[in-house]
C-alpha atoms as a PDB file:
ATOM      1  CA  UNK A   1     105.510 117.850 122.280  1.00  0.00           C
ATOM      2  CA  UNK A   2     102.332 116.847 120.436  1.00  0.00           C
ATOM      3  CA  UNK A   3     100.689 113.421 120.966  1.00  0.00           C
ATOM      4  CA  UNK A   4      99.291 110.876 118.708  1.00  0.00           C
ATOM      5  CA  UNK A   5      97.737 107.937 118.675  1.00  0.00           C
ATOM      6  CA  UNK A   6      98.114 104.249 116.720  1.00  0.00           C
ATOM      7  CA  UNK A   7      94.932 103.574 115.245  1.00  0.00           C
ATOM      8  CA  UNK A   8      94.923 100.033 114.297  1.00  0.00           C
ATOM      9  CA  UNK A   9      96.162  96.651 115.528  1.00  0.00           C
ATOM     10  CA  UNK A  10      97.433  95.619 118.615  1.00  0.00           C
ATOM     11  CA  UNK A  11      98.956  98.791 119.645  1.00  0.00           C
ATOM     12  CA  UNK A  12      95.587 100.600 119.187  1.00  0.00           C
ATOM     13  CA  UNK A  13      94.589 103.374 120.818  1.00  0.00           C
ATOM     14  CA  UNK A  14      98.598 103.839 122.214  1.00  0.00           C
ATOM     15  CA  UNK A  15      99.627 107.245 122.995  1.00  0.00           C
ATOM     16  CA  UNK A  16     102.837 108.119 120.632  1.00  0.00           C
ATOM     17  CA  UNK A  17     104.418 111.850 120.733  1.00  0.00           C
ATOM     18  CA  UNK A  18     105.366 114.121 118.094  1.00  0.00           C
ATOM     19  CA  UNK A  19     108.725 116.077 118.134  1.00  0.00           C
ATOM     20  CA  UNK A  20     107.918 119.866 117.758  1.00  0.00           C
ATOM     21  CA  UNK A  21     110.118 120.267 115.004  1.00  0.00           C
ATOM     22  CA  UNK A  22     108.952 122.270 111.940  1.00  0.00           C
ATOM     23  CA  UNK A  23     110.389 119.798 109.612  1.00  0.00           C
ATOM     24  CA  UNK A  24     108.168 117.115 110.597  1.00  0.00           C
ATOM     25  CA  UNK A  25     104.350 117.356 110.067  1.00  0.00           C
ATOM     26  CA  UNK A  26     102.731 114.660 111.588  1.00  0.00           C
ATOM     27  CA  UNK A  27     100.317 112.728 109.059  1.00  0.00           C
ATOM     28  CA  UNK A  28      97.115 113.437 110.264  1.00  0.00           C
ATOM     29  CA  UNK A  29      95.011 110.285 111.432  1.00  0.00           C
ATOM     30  CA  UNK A  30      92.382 110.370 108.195  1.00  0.00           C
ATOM     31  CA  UNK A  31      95.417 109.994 105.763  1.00  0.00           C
ATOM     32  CA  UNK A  32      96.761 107.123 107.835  1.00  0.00           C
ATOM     33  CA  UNK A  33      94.035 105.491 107.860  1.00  0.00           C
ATOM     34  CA  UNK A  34      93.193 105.800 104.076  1.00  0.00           C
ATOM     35  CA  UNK A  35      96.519 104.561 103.453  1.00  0.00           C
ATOM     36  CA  UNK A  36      97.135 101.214 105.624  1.00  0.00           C
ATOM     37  CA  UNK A  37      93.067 100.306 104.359  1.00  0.00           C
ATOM     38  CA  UNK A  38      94.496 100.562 100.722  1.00  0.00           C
ATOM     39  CA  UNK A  39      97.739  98.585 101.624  1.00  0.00           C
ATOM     40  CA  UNK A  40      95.647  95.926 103.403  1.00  0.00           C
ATOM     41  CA  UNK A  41      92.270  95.981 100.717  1.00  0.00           C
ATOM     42  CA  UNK A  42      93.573  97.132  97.159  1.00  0.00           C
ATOM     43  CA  UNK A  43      96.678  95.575  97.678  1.00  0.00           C
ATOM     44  CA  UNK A  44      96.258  92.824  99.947  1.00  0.00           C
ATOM     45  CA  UNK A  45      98.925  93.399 102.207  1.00  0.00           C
ATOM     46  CA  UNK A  46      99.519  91.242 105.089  1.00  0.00           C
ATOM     47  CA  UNK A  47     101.663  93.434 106.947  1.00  0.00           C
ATOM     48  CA  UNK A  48     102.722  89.864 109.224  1.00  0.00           C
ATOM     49  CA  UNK A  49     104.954  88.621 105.806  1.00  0.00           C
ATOM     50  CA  UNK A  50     106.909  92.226 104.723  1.00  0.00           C
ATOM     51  CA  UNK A  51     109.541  94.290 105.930  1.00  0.00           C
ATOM     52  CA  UNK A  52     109.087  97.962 106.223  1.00  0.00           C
ATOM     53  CA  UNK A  53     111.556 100.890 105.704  1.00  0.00           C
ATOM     54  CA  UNK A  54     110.128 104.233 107.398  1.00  0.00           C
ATOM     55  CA  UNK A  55     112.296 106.809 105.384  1.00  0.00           C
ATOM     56  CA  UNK A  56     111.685 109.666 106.311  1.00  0.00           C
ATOM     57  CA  UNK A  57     110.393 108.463 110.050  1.00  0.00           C
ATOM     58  CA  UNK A  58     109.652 111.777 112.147  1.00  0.00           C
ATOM     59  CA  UNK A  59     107.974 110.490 115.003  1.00  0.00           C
ATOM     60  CA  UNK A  60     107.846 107.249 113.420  1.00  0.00           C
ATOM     61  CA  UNK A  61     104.014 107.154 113.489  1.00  0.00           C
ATOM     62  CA  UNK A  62     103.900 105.278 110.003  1.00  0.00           C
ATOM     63  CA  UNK A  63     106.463 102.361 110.666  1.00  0.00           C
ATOM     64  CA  UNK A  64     104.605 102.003 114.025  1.00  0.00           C
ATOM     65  CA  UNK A  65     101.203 101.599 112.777  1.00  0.00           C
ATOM     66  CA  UNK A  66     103.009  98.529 110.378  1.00  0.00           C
ATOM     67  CA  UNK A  67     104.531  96.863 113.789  1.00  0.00           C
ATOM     68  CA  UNK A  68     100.887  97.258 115.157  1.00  0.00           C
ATOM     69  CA  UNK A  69      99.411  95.400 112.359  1.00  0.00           C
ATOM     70  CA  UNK A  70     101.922  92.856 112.641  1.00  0.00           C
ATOM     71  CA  UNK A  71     104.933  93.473 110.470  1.00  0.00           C
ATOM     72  CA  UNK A  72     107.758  91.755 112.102  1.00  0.00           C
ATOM     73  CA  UNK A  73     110.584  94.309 111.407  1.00  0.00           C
ATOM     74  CA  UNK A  74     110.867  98.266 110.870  1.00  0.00           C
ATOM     75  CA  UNK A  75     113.814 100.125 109.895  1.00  0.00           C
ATOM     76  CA  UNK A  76     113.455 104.193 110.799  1.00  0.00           C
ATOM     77  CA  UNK A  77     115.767 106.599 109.175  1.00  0.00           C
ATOM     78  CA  UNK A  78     115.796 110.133 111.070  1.00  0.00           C
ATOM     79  CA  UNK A  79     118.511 112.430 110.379  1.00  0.00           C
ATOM     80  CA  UNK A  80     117.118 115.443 113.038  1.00  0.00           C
ATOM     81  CA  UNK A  81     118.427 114.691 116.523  1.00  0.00           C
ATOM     82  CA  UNK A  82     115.224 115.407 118.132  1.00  0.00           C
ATOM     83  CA  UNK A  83     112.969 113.694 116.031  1.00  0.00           C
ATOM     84  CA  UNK A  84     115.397 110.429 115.921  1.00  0.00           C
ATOM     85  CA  UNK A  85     115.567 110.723 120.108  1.00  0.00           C
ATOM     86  CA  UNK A  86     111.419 111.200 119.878  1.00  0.00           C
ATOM     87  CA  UNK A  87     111.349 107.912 118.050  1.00  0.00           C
ATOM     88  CA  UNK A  88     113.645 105.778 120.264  1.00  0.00           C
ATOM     89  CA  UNK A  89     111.232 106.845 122.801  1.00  0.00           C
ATOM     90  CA  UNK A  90     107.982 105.720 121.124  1.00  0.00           C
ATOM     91  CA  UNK A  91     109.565 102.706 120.696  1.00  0.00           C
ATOM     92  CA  UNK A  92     110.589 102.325 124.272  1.00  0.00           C
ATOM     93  CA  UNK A  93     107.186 103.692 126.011  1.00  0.00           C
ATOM     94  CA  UNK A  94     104.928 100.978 123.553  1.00  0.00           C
ATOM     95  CA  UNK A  95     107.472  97.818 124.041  1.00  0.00           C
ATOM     96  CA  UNK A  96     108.006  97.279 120.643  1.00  0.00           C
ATOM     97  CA  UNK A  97     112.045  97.253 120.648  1.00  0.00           C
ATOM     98  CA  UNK A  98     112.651  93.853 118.920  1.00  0.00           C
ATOM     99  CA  UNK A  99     110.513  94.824 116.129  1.00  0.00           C
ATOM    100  CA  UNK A 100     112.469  97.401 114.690  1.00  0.00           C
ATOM    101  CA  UNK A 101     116.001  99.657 114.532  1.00  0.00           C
ATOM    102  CA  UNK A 102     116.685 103.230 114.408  1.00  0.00           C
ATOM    103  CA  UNK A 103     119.114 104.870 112.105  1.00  0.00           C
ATOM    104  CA  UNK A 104     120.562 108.641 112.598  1.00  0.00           C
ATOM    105  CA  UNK A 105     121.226 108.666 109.100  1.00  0.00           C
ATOM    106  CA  UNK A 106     120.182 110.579 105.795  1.00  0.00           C
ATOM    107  CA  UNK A 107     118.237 107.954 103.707  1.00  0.00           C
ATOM    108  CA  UNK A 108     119.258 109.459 100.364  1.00  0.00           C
ATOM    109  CA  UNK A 109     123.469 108.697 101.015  1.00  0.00           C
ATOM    110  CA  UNK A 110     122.786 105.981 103.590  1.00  0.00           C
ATOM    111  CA  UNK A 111     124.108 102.780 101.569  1.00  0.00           C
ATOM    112  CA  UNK A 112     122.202  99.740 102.941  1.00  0.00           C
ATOM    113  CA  UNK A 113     123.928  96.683 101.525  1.00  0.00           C
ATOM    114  CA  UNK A 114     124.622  95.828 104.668  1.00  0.00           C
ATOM    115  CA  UNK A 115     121.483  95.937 106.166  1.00  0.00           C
ATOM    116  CA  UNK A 116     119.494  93.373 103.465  1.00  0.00           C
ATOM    117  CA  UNK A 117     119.719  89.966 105.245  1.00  0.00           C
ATOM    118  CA  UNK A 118     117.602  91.518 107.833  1.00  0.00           C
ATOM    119  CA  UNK A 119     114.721  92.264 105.512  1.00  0.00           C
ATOM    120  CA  UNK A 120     112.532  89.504 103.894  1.00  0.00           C
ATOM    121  CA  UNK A 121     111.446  88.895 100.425  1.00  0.00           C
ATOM    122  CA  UNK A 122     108.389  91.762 100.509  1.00  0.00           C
ATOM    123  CA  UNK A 123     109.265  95.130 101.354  1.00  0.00           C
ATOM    124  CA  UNK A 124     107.270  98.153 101.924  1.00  0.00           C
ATOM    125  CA  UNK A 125     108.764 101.606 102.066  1.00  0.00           C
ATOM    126  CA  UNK A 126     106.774 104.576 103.404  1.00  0.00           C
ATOM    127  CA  UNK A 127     108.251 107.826 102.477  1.00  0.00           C
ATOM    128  CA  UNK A 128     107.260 111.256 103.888  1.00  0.00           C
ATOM    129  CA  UNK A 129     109.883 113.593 103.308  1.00  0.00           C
ATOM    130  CA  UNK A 130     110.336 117.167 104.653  1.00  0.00           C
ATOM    131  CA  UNK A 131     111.483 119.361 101.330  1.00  0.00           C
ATOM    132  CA  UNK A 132     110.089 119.774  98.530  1.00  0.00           C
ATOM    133  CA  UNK A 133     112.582 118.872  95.951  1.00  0.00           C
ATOM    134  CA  UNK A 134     110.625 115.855  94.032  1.00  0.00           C
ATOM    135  CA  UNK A 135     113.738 114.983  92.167  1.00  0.00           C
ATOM    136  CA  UNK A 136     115.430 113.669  95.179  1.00  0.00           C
ATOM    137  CA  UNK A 137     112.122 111.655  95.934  1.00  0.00           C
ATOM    138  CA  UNK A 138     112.120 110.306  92.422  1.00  0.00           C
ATOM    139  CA  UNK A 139     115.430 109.202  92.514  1.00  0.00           C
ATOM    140  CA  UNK A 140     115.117 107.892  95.759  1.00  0.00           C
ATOM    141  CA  UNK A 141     112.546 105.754  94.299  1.00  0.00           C
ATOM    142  CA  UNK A 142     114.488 104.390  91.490  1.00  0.00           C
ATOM    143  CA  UNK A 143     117.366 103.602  93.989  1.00  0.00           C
ATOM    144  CA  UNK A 144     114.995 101.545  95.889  1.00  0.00           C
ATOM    145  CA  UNK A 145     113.781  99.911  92.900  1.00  0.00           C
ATOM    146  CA  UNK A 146     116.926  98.616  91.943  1.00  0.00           C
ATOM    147  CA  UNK A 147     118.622  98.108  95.090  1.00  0.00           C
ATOM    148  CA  UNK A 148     115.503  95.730  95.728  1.00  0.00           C
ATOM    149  CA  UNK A 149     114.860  93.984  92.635  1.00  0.00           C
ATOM    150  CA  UNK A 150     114.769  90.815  93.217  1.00  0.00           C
ATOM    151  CA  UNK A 151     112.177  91.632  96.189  1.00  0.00           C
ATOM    152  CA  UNK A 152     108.348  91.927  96.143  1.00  0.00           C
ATOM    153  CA  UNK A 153     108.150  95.852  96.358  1.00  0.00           C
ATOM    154  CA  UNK A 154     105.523  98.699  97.450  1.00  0.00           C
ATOM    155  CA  UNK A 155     106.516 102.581  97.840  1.00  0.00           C
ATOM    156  CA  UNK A 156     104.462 105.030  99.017  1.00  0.00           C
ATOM    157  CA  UNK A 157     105.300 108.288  98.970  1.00  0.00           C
ATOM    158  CA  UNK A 158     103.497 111.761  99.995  1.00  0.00           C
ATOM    159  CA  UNK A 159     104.085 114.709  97.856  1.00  0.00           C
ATOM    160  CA  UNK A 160     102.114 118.142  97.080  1.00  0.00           C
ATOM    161  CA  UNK A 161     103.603 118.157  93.329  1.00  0.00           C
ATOM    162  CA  UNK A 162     101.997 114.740  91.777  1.00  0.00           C
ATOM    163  CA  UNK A 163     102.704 116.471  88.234  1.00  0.00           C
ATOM    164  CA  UNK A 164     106.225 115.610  88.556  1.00  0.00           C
ATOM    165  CA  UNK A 165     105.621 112.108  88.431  1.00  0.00           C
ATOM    166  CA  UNK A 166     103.676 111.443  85.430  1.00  0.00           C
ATOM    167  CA  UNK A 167     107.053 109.891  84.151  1.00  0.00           C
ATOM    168  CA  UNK A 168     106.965 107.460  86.715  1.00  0.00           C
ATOM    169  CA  UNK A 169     104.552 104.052  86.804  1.00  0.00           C
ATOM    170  CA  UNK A 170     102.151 104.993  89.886  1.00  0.00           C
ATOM    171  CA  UNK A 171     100.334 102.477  90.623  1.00  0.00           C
ATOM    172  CA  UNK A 172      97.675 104.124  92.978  1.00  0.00           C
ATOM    173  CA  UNK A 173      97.064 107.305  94.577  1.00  0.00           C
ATOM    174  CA  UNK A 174      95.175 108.255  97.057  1.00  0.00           C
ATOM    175  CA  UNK A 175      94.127 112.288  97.854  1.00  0.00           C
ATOM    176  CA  UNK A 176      94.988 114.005 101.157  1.00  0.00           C
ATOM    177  CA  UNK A 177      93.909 117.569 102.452  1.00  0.00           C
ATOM    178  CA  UNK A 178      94.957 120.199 100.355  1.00  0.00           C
ATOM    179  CA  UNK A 179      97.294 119.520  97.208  1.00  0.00           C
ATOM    180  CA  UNK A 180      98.626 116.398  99.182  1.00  0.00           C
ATOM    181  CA  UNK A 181      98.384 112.873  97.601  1.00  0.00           C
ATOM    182  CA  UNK A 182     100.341 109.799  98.512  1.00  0.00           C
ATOM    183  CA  UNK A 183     100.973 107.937  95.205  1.00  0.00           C
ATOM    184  CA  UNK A 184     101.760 103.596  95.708  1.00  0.00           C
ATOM    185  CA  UNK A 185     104.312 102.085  93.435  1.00  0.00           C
ATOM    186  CA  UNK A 186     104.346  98.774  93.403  1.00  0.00           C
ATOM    187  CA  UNK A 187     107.212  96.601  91.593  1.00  0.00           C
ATOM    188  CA  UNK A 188     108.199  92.830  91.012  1.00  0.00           C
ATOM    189  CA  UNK A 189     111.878  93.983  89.567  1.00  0.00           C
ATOM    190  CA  UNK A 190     113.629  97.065  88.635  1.00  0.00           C
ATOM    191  CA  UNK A 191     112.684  96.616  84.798  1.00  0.00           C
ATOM    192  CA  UNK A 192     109.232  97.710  86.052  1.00  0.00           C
ATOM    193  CA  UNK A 193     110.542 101.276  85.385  1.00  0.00           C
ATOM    194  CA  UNK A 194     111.141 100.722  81.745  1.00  0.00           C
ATOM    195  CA  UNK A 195     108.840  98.136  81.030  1.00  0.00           C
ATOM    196  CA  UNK A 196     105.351  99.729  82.731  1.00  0.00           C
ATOM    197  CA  UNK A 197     103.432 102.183  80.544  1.00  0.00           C
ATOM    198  CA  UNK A 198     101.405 105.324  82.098  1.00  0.00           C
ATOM    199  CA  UNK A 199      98.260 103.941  80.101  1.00  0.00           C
ATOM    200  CA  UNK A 200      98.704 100.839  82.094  1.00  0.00           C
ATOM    201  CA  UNK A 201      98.484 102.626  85.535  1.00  0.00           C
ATOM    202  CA  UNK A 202      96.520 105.687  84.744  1.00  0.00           C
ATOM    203  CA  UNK A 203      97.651 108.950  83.985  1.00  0.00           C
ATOM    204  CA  UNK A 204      98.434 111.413  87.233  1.00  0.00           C
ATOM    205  CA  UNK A 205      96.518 114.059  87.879  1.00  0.00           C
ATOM    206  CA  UNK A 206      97.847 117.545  89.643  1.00  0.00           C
END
């Protein structure tokens, strides 16, 4: 297994590991970083007052950098066996148990009614997904959307195709290495999807 490391807050400098899986590619430490300073800065983001859903977890690097800077509860969804064991041990070896719950689950059909009264009125969800199909990201975003509308929310989500959401109001994006971007949605209700122009947010670019 690869290692890792948290790079901010009070878990900083922590040693996590990386399942060798080749469906999860660890975000490298320069993207991390870029994107928890734009949460925090363009968007103040006080990671102590919102809820965070890791999606697409992996190692669970992303919703463990939020419980380092303070977010009080993290919900991981990891379908791949060794990946979802990989991230029950993070969580073990860095002591951070109460903070945050692990589902086995696929994200896309996992129906989380149940789960709301554990989340408060801000949500963040990071999503890193492992395919390629950007329809199932886009409507994963539009399920979130609605499923949390009456809650302050922010999506982030990494993609190589940024083309296919020029549909969609992006909020911010932020360039990785290669083709990669992570683009930041950010919505007070689900009407945000009808009501938001693209000249309001600025037009994507591929």
């Amino acid at each position: 297994m690869h290692k890792g490391r948290v790079i901010s807050g009070f878990l900083k400098h922590r040693t996590i590991i990386f399942p060798n899986i080749p469906t999860t590619r660890p975000t490298t430490d320069a993207i991390k970083e870029a994107l928890f300073n734009c949460l925090r800065h363009r968007f103040n983001l006080n990671f102590e007052e919102w809820s965070v859903i890791d999606a697409f977890a992996g190692s669970g690097a992303l919703g463990i950098e939020a419980i380092s800077l303070g977010t009080p509860f993290v919900l991981f969804f990891e379908q791949n066996p060794i990946a979802y064991s990989t991230i029950c041990k993070n969580i073990t070896n860095l002591g951070i148990g109460k903070h945050s719950a692990v589902l086995r689950a696929d994200v896309t059909k996992y129906r989380m009614n149940n789960l709301l009264h554990k989340f408060s009125n801000k949500i963040l969800i990071i999503m890193d997904p492992p395919y390629k199909e950007t329809h199932i990201l886009k409507n994963l975003i539009k399920k979130f959307a609605t499923m949390f509308h009456k809650h302050k929310l922010i999506i982030t989500a990494e993609t190589d195709n940024v083309s296919a959401f020029t549909d969609m109001p992006c909020t911010h994006v932020i360039s990785g290495s290669g083709s990669k971007k992570i683009l930041i949605f950010q919505f007070t209700n689900s009407s945000d999807f009808e009501l938001k122009k693209l000249e309001e947010t600025g037009k994507l670019e591929a």
